[in-house]
C-alpha atoms as a PDB file:
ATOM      1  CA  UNK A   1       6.226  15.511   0.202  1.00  0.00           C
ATOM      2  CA  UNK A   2       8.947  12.961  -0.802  1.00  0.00           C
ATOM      3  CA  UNK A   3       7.523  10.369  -3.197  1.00  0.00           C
ATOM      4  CA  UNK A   4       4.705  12.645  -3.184  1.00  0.00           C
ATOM      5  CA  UNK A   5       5.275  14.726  -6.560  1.00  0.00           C
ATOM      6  CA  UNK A   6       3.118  12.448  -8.726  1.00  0.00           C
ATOM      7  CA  UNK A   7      -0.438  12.501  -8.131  1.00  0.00           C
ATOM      8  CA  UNK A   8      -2.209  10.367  -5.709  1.00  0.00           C
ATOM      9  CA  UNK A   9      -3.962   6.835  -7.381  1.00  0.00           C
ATOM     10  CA  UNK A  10      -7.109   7.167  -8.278  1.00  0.00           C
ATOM     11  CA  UNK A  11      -9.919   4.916  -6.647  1.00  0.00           C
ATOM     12  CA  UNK A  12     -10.403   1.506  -8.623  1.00  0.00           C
ATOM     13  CA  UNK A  13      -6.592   0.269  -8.264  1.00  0.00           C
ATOM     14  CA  UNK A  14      -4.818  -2.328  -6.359  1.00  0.00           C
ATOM     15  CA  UNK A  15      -1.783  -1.246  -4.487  1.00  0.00           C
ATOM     16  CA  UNK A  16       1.395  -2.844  -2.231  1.00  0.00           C
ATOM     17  CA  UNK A  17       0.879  -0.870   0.893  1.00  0.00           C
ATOM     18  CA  UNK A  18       4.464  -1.265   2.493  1.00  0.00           C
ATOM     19  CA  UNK A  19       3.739   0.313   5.729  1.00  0.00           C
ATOM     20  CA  UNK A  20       1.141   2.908   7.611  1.00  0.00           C
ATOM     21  CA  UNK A  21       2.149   5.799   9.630  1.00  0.00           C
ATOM     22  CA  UNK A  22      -0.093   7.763  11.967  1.00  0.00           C
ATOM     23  CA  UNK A  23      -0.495  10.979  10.300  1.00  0.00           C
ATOM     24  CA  UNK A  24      -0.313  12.420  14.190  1.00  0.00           C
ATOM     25  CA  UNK A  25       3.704  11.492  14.305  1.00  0.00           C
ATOM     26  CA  UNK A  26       3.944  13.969  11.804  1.00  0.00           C
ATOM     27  CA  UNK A  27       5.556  14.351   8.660  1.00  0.00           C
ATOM     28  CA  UNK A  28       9.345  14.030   9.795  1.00  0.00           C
ATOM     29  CA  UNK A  29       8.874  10.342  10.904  1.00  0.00           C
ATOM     30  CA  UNK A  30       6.870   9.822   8.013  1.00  0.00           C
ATOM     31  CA  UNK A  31       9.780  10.888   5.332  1.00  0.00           C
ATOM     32  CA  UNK A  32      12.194   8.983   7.285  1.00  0.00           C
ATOM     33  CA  UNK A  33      10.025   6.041   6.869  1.00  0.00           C
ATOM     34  CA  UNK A  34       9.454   6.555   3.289  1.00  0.00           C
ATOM     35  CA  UNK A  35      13.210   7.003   3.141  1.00  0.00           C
ATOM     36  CA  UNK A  36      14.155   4.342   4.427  1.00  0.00           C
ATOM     37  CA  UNK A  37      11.662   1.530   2.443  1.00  0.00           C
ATOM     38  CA  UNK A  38      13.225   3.163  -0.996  1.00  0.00           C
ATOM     39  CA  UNK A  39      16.301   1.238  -0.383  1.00  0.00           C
ATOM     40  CA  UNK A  40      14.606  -1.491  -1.502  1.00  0.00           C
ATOM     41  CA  UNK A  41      11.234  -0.031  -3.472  1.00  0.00           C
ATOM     42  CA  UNK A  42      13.070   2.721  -4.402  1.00  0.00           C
ATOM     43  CA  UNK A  43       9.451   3.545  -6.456  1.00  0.00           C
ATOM     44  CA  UNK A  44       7.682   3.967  -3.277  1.00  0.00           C
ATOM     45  CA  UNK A  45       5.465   6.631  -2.406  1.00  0.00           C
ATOM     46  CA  UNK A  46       2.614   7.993  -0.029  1.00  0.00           C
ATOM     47  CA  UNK A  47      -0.808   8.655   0.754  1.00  0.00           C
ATOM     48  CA  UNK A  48      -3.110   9.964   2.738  1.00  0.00           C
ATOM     49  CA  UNK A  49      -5.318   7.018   4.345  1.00  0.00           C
ATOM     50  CA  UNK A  50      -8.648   9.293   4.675  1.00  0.00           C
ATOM     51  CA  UNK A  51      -8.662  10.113   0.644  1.00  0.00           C
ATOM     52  CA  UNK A  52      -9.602   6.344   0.190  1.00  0.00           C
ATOM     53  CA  UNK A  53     -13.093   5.271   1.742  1.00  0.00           C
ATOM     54  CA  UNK A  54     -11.497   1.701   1.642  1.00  0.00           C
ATOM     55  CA  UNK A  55      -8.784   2.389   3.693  1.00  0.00           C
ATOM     56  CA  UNK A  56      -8.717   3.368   7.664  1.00  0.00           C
ATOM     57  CA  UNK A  57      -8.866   7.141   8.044  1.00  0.00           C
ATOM     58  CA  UNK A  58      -5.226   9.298   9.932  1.00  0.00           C
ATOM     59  CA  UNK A  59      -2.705   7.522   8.264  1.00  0.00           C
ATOM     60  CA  UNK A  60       0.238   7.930   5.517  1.00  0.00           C
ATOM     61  CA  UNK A  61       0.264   4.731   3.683  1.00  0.00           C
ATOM     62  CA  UNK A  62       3.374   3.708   2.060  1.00  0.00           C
ATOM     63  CA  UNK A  63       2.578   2.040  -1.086  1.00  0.00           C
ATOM     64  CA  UNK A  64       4.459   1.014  -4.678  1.00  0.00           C
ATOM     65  CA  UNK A  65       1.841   1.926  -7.299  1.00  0.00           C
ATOM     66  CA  UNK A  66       2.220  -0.790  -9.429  1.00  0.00           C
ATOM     67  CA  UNK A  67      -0.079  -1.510 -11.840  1.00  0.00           C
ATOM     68  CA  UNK A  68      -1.108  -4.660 -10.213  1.00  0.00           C
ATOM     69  CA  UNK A  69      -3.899  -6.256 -12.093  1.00  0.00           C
ATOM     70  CA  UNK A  70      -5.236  -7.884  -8.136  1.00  0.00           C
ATOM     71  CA  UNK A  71      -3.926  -8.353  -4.855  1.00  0.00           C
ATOM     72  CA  UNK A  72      -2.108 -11.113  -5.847  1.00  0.00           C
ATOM     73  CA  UNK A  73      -0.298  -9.393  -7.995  1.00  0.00           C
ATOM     74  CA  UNK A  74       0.839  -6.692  -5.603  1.00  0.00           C
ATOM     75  CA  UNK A  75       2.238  -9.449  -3.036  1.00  0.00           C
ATOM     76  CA  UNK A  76       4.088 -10.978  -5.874  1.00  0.00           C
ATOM     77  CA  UNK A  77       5.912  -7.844  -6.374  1.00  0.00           C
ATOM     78  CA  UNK A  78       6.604  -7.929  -3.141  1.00  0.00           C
ATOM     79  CA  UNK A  79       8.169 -11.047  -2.542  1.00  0.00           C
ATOM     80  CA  UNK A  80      10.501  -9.830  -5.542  1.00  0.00           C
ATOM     81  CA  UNK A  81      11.224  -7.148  -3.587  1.00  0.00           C
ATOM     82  CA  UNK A  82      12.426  -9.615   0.035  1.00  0.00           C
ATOM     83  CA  UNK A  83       9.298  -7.755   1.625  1.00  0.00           C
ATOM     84  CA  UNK A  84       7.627 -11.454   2.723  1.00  0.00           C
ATOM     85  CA  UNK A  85       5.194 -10.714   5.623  1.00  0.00           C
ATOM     86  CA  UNK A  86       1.949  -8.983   6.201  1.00  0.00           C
ATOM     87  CA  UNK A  87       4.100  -6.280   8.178  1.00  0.00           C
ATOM     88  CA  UNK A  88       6.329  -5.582   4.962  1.00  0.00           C
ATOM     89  CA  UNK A  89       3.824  -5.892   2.321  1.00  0.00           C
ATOM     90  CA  UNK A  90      -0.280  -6.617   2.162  1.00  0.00           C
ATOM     91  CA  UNK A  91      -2.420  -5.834  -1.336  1.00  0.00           C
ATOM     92  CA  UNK A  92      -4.882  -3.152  -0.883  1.00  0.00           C
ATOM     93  CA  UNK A  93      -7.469  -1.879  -2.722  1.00  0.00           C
ATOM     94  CA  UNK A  94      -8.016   1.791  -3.574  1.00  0.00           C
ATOM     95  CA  UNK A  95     -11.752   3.037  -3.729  1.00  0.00           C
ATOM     96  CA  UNK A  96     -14.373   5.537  -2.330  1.00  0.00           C
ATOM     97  CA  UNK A  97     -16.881   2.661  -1.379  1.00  0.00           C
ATOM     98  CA  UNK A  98     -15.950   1.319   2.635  1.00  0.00           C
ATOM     99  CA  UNK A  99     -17.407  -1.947   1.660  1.00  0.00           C
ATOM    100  CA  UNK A 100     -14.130  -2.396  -0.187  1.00  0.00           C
ATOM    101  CA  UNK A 101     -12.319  -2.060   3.055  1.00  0.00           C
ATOM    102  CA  UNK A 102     -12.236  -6.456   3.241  1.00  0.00           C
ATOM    103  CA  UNK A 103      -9.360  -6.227   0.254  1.00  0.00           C
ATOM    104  CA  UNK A 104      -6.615  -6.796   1.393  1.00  0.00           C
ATOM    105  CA  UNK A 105      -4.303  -9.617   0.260  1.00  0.00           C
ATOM    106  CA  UNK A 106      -1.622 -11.152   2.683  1.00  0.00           C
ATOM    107  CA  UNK A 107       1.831 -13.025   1.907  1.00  0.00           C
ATOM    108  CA  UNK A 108       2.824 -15.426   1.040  1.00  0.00           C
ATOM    109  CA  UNK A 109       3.116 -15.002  -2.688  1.00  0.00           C
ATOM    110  CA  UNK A 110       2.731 -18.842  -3.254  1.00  0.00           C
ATOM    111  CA  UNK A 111      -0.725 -19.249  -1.291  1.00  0.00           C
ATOM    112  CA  UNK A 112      -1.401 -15.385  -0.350  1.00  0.00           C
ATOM    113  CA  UNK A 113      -4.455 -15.160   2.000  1.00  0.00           C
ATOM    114  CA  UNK A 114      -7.604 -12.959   1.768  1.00  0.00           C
ATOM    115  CA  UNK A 115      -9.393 -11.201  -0.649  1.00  0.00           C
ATOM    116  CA  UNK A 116      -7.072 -10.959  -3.052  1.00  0.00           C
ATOM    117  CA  UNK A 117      -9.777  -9.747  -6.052  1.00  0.00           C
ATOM    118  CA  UNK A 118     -12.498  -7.746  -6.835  1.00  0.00           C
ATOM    119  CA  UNK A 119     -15.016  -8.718  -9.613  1.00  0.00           C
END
């Protein structure tokens, strides 16, 4: 899988999700995707959704690894990146519990929105 070579984050880690693709579309539109967002996160690369209990099982999420110390973090990169909106860019957080599902940190950089970190 394109972007897919290096292994898959491990559960405790903040990442810029840049976009989610129903795994039913298939892998095709997902590679084209994932093609198209390294123009400009050229470090980009996905997973599968159902490998995280924080995230929504049956989709590939498009993500730049980071590290990002938070969600705040993650956005930040973001913005450096032009990706400004909670359609380009949110902070997620990676783990096997679902009650870490409520992570997720939204643009703007400057006063992002959410839960942004996890004590």
């Amino acid at each position: 899988m394109p972007g897919g070579d290096d292994p898959a984050p491990g559960a405790g880690h903040w990442i810029a999700q840049l976009y989610s693709e129903p795994e039913s579309t298939g892998t095709a539109v997902r590679d084209q995707r994932l093609s198209a967002i390294h123009a400009t996160v050229p470090e980009a690369r996905v997973l599968r959704s159902r490998d995280y209990a924080s995230l929504k099982p049956g989709y590939w999420v498009v993500y730049a690894p980071g590290p990002f110390a938070d969600g705040r973090a993650a956005v930040g990169f973001c913005a450096q990146k032009g990706r400004v909106t909670a359609n380009e860019c949110i902070g997620r957080y990676l783990s096997d519990d679902q009650g870490d599902y409520g992570y997720q940190c939204t643009p703007p950089a400057e006063f992002p929105g959410g839960r942004c970190r996890r004590s």
